[in-house]
PDB file of N, CA and C in Angstrom:
ATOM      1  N   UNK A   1    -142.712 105.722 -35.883  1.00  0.00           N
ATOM      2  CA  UNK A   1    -143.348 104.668 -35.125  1.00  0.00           C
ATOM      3  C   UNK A   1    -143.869 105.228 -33.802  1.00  0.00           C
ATOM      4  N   UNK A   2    -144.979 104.993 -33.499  1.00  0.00           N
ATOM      5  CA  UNK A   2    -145.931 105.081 -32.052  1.00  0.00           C
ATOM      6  C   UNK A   2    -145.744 103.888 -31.529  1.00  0.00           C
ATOM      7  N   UNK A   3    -146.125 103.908 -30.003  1.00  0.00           N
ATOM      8  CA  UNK A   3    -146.462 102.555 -29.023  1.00  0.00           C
ATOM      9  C   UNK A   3    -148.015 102.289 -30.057  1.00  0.00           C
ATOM     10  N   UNK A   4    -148.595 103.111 -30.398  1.00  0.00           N
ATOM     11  CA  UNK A   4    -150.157 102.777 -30.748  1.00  0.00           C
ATOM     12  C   UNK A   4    -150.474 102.205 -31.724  1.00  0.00           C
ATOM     13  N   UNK A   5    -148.914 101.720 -32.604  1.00  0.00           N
ATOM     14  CA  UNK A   5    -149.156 101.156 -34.282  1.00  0.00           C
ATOM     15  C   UNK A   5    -148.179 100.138 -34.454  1.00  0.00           C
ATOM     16  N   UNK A   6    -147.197  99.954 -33.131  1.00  0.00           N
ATOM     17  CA  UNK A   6    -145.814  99.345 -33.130  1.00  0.00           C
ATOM     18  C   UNK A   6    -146.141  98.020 -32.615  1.00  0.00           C
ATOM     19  N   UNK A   7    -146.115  96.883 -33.049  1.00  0.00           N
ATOM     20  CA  UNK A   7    -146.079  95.779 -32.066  1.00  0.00           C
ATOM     21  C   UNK A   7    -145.082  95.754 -31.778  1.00  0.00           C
ATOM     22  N   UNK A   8    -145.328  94.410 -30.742  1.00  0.00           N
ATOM     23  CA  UNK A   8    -143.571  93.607 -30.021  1.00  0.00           C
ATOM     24  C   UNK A   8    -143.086  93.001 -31.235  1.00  0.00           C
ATOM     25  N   UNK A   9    -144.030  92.250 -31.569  1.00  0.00           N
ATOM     26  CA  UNK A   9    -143.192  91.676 -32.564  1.00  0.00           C
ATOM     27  C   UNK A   9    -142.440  92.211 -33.657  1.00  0.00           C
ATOM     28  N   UNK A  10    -143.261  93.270 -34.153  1.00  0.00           N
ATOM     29  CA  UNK A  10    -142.347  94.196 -34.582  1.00  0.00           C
ATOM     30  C   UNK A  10    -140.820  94.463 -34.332  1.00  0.00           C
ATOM     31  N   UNK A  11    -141.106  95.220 -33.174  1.00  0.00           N
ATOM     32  CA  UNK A  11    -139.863  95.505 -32.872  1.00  0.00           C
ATOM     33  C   UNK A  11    -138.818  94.396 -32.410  1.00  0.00           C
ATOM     34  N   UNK A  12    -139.183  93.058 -31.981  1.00  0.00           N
ATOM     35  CA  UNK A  12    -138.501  92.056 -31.954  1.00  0.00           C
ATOM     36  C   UNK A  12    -137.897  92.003 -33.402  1.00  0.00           C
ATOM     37  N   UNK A  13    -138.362  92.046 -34.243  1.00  0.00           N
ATOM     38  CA  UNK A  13    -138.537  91.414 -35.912  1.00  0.00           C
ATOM     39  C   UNK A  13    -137.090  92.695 -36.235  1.00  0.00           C
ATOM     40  N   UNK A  14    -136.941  93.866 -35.807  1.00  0.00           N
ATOM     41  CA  UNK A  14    -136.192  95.441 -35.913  1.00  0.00           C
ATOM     42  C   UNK A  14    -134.830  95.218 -35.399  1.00  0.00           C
ATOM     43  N   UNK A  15    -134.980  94.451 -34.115  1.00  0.00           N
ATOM     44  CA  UNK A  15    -134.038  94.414 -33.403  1.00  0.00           C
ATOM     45  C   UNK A  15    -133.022  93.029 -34.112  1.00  0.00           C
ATOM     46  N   UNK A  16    -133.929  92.217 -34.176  1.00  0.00           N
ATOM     47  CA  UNK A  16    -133.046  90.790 -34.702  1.00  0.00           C
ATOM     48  C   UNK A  16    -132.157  91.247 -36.342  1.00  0.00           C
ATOM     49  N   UNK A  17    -133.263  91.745 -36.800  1.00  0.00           N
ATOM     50  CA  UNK A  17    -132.420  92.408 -38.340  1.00  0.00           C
ATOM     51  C   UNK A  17    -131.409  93.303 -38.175  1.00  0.00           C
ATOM     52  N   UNK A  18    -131.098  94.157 -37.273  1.00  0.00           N
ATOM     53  CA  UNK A  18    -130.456  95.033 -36.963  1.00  0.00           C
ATOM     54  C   UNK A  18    -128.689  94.083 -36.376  1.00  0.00           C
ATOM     55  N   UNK A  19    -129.001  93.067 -35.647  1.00  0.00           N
ATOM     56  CA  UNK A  19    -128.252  92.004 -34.808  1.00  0.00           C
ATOM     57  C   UNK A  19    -127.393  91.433 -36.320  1.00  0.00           C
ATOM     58  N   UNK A  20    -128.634  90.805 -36.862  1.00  0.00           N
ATOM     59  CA  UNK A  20    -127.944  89.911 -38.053  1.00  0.00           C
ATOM     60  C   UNK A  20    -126.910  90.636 -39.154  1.00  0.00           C
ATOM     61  N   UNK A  21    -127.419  92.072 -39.395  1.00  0.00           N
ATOM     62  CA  UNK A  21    -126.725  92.502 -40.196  1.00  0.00           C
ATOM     63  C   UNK A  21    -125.400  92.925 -39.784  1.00  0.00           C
ATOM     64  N   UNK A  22    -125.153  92.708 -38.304  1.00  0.00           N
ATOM     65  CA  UNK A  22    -124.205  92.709 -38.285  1.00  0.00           C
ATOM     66  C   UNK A  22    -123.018  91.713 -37.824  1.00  0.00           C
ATOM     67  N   UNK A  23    -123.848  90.708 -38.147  1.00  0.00           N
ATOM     68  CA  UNK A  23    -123.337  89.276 -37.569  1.00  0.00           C
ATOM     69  C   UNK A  23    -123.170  89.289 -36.087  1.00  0.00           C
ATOM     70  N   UNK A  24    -123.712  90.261 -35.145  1.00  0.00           N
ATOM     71  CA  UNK A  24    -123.248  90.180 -33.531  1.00  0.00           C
ATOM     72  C   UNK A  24    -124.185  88.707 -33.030  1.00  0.00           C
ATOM     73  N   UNK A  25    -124.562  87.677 -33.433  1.00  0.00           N
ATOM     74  CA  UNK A  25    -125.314  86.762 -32.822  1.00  0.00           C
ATOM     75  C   UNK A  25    -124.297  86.052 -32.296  1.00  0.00           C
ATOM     76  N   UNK A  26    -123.370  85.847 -32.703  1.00  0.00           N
ATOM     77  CA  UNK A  26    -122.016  85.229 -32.111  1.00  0.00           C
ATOM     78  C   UNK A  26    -121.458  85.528 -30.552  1.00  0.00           C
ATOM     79  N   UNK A  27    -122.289  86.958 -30.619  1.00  0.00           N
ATOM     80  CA  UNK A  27    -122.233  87.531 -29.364  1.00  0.00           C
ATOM     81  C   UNK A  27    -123.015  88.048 -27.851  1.00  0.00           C
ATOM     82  N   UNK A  28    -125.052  88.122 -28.591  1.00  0.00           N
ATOM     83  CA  UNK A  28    -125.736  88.172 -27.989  1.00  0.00           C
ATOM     84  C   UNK A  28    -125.798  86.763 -27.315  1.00  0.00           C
ATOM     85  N   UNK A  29    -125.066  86.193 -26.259  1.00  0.00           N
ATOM     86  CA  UNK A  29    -125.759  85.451 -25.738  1.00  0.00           C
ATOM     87  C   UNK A  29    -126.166  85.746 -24.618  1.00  0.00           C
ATOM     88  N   UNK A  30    -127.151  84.588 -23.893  1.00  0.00           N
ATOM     89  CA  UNK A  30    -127.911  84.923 -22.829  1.00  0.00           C
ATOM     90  C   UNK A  30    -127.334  86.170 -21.834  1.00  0.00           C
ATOM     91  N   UNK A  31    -125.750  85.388 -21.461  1.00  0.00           N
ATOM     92  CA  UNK A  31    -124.942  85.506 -20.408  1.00  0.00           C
ATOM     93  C   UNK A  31    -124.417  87.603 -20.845  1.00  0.00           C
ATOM     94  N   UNK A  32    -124.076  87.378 -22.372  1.00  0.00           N
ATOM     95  CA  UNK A  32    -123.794  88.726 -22.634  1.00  0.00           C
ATOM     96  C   UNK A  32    -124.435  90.022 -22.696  1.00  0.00           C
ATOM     97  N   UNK A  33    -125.819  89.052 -22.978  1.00  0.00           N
ATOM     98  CA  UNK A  33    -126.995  90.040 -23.203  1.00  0.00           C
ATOM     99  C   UNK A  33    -127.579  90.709 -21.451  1.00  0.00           C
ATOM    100  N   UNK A  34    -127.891  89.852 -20.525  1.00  0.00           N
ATOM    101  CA  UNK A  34    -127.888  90.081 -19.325  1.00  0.00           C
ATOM    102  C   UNK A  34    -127.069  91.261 -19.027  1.00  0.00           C
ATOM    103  N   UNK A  35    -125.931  90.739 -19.121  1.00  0.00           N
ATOM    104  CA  UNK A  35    -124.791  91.856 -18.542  1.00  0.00           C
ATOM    105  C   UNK A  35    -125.170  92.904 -19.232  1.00  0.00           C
ATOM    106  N   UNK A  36    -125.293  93.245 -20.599  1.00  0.00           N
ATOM    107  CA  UNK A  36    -125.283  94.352 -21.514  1.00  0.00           C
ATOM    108  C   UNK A  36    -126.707  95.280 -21.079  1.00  0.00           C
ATOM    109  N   UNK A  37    -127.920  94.816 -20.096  1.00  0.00           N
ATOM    110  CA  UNK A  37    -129.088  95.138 -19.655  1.00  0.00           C
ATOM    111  C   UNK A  37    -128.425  95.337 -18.519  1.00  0.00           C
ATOM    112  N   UNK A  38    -128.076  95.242 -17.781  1.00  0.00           N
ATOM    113  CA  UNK A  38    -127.823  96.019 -15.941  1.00  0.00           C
ATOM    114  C   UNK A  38    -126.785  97.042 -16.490  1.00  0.00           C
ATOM    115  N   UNK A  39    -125.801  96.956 -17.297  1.00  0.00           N
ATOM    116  CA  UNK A  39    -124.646  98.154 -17.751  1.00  0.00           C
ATOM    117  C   UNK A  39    -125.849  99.560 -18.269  1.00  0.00           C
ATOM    118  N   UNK A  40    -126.559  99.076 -19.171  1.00  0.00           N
ATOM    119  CA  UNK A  40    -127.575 100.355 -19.784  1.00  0.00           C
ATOM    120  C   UNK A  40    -128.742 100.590 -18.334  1.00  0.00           C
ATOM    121  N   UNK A  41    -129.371  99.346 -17.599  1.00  0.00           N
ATOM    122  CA  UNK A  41    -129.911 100.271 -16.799  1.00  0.00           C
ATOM    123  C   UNK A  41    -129.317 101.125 -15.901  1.00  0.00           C
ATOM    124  N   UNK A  42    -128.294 100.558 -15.393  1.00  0.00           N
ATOM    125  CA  UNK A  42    -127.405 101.161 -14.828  1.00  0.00           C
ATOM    126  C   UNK A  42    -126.913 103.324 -15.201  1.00  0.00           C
ATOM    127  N   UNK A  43    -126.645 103.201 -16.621  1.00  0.00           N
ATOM    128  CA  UNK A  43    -126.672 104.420 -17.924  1.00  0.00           C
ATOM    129  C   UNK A  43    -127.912 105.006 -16.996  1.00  0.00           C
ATOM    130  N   UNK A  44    -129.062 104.487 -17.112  1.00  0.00           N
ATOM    131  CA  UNK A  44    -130.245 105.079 -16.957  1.00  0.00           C
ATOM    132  C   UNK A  44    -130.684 105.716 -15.631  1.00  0.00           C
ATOM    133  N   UNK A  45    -130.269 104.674 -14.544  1.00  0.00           N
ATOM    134  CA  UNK A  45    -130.121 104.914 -13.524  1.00  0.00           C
ATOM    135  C   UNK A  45    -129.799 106.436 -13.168  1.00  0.00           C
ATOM    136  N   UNK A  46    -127.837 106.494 -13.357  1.00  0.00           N
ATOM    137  CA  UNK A  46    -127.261 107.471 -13.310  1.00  0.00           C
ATOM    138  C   UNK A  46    -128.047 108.806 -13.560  1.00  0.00           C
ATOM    139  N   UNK A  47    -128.782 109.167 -14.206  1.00  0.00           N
ATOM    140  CA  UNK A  47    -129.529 110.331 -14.959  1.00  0.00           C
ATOM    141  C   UNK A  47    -130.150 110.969 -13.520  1.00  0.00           C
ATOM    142  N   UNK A  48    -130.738 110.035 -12.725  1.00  0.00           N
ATOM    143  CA  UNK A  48    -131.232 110.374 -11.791  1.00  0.00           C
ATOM    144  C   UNK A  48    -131.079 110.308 -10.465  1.00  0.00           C
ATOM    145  N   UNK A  49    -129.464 109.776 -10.575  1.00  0.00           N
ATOM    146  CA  UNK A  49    -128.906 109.454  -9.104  1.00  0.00           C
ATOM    147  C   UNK A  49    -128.697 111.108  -8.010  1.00  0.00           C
ATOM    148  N   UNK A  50    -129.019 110.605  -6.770  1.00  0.00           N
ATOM    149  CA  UNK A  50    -128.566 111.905  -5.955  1.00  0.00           C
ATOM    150  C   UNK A  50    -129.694 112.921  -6.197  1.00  0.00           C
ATOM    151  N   UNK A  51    -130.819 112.877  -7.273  1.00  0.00           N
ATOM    152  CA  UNK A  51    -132.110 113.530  -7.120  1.00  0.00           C
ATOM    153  C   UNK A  51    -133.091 113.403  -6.654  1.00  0.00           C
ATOM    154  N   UNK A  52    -134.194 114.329  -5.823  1.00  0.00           N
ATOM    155  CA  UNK A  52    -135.216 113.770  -5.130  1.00  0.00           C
ATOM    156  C   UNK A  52    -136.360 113.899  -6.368  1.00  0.00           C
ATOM    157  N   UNK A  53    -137.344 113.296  -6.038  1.00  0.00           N
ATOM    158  CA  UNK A  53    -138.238 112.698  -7.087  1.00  0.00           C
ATOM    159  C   UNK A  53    -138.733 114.009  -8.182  1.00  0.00           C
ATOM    160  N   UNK A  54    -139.000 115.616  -6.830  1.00  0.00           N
ATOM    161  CA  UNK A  54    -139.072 116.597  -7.327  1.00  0.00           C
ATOM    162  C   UNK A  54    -138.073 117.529  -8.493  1.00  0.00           C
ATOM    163  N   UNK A  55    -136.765 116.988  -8.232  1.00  0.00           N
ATOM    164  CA  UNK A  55    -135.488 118.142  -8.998  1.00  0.00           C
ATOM    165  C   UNK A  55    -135.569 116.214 -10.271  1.00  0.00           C
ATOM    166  N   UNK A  56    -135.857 115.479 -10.134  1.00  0.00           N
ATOM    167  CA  UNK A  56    -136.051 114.243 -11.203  1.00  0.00           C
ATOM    168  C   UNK A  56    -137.286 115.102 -12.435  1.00  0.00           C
ATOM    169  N   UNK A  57    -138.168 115.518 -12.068  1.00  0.00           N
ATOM    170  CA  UNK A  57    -139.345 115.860 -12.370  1.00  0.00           C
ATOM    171  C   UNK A  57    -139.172 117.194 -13.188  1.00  0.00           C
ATOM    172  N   UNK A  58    -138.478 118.035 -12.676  1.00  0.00           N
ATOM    173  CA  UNK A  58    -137.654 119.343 -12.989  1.00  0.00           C
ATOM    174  C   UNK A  58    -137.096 118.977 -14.250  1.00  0.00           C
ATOM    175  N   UNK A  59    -135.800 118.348 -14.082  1.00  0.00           N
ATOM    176  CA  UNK A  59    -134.769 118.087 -14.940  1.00  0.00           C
ATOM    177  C   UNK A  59    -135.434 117.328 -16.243  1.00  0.00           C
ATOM    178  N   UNK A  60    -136.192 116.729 -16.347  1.00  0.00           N
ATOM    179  CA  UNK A  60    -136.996 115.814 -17.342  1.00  0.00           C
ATOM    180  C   UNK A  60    -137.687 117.081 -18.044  1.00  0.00           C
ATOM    181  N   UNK A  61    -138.024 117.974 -17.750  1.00  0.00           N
ATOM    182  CA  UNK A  61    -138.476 118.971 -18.490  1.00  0.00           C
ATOM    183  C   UNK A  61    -137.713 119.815 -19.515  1.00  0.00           C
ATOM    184  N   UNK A  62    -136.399 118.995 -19.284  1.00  0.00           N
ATOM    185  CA  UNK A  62    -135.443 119.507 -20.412  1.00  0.00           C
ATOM    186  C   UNK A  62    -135.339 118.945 -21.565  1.00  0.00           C
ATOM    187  N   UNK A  63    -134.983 119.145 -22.773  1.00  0.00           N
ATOM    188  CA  UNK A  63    -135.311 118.618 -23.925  1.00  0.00           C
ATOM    189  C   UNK A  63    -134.313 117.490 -23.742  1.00  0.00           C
ATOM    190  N   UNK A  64    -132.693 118.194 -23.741  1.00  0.00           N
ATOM    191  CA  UNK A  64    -131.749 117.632 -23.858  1.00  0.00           C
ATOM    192  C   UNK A  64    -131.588 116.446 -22.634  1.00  0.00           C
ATOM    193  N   UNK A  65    -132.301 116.521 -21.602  1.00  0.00           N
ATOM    194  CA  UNK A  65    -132.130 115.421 -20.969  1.00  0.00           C
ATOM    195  C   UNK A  65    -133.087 114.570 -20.608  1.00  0.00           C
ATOM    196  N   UNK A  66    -133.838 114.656 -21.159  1.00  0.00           N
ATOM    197  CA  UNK A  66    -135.275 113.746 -21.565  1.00  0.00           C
ATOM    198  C   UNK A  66    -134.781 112.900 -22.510  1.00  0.00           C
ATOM    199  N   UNK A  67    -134.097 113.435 -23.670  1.00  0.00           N
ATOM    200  CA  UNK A  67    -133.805 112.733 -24.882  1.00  0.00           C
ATOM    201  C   UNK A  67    -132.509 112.185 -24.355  1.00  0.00           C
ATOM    202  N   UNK A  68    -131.697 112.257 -23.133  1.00  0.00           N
ATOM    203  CA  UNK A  68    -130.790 111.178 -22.733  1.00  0.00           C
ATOM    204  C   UNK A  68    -131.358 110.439 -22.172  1.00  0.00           C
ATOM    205  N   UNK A  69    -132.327 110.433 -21.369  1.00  0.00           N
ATOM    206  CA  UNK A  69    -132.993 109.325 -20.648  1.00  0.00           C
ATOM    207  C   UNK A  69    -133.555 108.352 -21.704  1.00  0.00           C
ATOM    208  N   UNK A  70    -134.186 108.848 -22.752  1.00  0.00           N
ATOM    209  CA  UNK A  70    -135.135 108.165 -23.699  1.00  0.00           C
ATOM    210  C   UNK A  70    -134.375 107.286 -24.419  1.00  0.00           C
ATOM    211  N   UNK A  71    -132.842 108.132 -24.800  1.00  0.00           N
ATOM    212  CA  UNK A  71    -132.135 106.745 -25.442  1.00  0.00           C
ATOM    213  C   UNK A  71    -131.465 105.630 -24.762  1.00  0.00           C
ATOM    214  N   UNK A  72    -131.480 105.793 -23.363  1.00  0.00           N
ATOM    215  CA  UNK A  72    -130.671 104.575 -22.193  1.00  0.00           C
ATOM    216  C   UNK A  72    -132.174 103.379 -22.092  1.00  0.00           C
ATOM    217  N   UNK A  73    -133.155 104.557 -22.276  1.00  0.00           N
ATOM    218  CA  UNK A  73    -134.283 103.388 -21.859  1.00  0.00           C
ATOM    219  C   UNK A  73    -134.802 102.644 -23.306  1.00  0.00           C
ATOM    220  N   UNK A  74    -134.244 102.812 -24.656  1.00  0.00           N
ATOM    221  CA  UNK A  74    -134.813 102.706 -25.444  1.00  0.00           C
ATOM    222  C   UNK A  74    -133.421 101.266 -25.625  1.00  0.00           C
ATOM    223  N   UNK A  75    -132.115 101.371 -25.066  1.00  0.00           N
ATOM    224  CA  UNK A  75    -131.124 100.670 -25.599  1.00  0.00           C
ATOM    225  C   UNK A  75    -131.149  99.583 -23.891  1.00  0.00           C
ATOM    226  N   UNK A  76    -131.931  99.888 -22.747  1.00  0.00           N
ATOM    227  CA  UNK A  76    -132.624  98.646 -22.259  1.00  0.00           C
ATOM    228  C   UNK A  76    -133.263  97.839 -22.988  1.00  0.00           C
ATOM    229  N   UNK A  77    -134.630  98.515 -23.480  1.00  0.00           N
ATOM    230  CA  UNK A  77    -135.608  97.697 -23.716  1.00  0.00           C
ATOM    231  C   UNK A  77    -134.858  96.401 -25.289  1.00  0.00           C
ATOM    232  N   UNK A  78    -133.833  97.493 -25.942  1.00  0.00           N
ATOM    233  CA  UNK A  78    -133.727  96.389 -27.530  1.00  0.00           C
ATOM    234  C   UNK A  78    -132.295  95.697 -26.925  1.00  0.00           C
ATOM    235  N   UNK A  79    -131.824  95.539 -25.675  1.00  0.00           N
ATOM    236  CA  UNK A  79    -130.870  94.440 -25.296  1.00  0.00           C
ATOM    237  C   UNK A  79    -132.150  93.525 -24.835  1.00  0.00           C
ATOM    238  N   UNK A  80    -133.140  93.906 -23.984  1.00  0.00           N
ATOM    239  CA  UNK A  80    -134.402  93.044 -23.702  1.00  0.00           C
ATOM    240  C   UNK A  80    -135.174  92.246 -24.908  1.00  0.00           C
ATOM    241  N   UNK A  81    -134.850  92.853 -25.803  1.00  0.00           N
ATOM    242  CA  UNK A  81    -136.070  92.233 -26.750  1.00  0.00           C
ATOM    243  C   UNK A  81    -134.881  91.582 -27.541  1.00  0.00           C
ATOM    244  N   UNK A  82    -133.319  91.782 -27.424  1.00  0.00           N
ATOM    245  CA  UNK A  82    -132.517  90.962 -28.025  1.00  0.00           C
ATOM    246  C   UNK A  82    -132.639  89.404 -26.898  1.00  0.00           C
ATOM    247  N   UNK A  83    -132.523  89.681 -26.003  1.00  0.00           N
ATOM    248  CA  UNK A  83    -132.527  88.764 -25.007  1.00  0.00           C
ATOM    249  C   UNK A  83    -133.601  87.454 -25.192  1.00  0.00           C
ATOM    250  N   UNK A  84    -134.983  88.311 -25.474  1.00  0.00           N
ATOM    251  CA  UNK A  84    -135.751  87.117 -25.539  1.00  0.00           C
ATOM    252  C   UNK A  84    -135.970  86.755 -27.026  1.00  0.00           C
ATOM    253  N   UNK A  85    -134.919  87.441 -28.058  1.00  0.00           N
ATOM    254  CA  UNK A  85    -134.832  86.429 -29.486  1.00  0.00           C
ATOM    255  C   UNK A  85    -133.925  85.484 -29.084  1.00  0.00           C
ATOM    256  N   UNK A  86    -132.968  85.610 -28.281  1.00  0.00           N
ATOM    257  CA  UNK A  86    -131.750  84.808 -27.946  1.00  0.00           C
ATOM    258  C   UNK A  86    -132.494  83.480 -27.393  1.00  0.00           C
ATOM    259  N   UNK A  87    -132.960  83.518 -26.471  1.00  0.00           N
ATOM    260  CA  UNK A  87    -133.800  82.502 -25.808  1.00  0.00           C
ATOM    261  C   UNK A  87    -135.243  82.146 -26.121  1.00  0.00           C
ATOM    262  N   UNK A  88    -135.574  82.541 -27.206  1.00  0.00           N
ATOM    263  CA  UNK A  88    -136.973  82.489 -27.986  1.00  0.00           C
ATOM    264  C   UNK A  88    -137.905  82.466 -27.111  1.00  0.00           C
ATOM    265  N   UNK A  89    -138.452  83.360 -26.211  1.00  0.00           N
ATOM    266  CA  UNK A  89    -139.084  83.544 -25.204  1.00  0.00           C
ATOM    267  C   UNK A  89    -140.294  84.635 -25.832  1.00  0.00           C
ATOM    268  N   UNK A  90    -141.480  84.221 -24.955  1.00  0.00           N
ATOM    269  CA  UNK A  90    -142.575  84.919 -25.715  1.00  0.00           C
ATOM    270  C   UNK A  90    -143.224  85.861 -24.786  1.00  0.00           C
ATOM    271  N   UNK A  91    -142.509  87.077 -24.891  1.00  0.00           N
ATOM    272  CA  UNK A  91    -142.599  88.133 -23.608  1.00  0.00           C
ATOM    273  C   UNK A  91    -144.343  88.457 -23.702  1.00  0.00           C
ATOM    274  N   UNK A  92    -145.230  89.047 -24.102  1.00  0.00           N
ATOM    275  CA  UNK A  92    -146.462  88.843 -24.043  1.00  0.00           C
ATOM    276  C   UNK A  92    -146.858  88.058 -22.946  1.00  0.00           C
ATOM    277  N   UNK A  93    -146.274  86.640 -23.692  1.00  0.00           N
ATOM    278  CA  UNK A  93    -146.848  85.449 -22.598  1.00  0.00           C
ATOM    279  C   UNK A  93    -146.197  85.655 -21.341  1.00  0.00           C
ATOM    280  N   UNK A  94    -144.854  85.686 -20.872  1.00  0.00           N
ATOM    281  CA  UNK A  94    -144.306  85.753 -20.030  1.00  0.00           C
ATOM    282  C   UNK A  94    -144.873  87.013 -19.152  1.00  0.00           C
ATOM    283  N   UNK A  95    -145.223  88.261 -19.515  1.00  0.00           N
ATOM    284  CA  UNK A  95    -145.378  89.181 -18.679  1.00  0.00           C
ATOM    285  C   UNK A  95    -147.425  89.142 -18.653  1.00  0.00           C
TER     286      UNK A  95
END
């Protein structure tokens, strides 16, 4: 999958199947899902705490820590896109 072939809805449609199969809807709620998005940005954060924008810029040139950043920002965005199945919100529209 590309950004260039992937919709939202898509991946809304990825994320909810992924949820159901494991029965966690019992658990995404608003209140949990929130929290579960500042804990991972938070993950993400960390990667780059205490660096100036330059040794940020450096370090990203590493395989191995590019591909940690990529999965904190990838497990933001599908608590986000769990978030607005939870609240049937139509991010498109909203943003």
């Amino acid at each position: 999958m590309t950004d260039e072939t992937t919709t939202l809805a898509y991946l809304r449609q990825r994320v909810a199947e992924f949820v159901t199969a494991r029965n966690w809807e019992q658990f995404h709620t608003p209140k949990n899902l929130s929290g579960a998005i500042a804990i991972e940005t938070t993950e993400l954060m960390e990667h780059f705490q205490w660096l100036t924008d330059e040794q940020a810029a450096v370090a990203l040139q590493d395989e191995t820590k590019l591909a940690a950043v990529t999965d904190e920002l990838a497990d933001v965005l599908i608590y986000t896109l769990s978030l607005a199945n939870a609240l049937d919100v139509d991010v498109s529209a909203a943003v």
